[in-house]
Protein backbone atom coordinates (compact mmCIF):
# COMPACT_ATOMS: atom_id res chain seq x y z
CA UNK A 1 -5.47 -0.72 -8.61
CA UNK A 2 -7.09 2.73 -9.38
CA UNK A 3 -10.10 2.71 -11.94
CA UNK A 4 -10.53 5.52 -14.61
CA UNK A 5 -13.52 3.64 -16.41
CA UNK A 6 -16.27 2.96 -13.91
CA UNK A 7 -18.73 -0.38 -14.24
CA UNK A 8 -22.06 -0.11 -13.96
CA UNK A 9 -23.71 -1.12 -10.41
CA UNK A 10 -20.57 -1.24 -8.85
CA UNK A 11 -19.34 -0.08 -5.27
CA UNK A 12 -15.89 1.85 -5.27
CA UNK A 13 -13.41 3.10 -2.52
CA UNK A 14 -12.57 6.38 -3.31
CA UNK A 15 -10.16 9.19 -2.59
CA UNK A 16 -10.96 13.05 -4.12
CA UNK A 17 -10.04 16.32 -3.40
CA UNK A 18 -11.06 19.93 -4.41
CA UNK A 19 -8.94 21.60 -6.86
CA UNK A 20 -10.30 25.15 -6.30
CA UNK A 21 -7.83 27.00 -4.61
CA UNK A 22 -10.37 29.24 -2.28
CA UNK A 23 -12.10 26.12 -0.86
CA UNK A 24 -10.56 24.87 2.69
CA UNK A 25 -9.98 21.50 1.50
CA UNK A 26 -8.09 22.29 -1.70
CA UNK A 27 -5.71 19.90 -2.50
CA UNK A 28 -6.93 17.68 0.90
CA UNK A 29 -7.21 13.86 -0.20
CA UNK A 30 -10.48 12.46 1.42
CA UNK A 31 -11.14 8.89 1.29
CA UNK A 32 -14.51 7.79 0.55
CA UNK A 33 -15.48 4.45 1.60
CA UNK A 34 -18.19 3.15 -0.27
CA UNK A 35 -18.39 5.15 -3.73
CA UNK A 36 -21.60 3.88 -5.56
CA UNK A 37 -21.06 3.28 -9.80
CA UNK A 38 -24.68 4.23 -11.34
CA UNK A 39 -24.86 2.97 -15.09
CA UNK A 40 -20.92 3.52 -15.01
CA UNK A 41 -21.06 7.31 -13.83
CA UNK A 42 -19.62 7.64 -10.27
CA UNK A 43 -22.13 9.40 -7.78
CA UNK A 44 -20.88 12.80 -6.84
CA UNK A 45 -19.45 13.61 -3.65
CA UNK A 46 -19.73 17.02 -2.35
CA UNK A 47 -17.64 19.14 -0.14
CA UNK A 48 -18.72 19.49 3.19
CA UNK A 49 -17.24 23.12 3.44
CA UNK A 50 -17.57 24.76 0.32
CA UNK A 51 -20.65 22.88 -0.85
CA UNK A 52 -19.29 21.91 -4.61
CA UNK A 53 -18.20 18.81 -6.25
CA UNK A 54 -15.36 16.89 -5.80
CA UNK A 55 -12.76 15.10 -7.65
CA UNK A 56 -12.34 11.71 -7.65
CA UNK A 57 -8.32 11.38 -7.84
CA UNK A 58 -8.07 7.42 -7.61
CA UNK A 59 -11.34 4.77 -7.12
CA UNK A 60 -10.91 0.73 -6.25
CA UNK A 61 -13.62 -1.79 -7.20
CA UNK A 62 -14.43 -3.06 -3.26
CA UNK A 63 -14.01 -6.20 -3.25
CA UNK A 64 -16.49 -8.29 -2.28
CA UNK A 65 -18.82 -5.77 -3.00
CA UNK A 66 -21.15 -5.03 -0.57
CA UNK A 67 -24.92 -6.47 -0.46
CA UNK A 68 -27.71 -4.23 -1.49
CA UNK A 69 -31.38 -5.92 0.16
């Protein structure tokens, strides 16, 4: 089930995509597998070509989250 409100401390798997036409990975889904919930804002995930923020397009609570020591 995808997400649209995130819960605070909360691990998410992810899957974003730039929507800027004149980056390489416009409109490329990338799955991310451990998407970290911060006091219910998703951390940002960057494009490893372009350098800018992503879009999440879909996020899943992991479940069992993983363990933090």
């Amino acid at each position: 089930m995808s997400v649209t409100t995130f819960a605070p401390a909360t691990y998410y798997a992810a899957v974003v995509q730039r929507l800027t036409e004149t980056c390489p990975n416009y409109l490329q889904p990338i799955d991310v597998p451990q998407l970290y919930s911060n006091g219910g804002t998703p951390g940002g995930v960057q494009c490893g070509l372009c350098q800018h923020s992503m879009d999440i397009m879909s996020a899943t609570v992991l479940d069992p989250q993983p363990e933090v020591c």
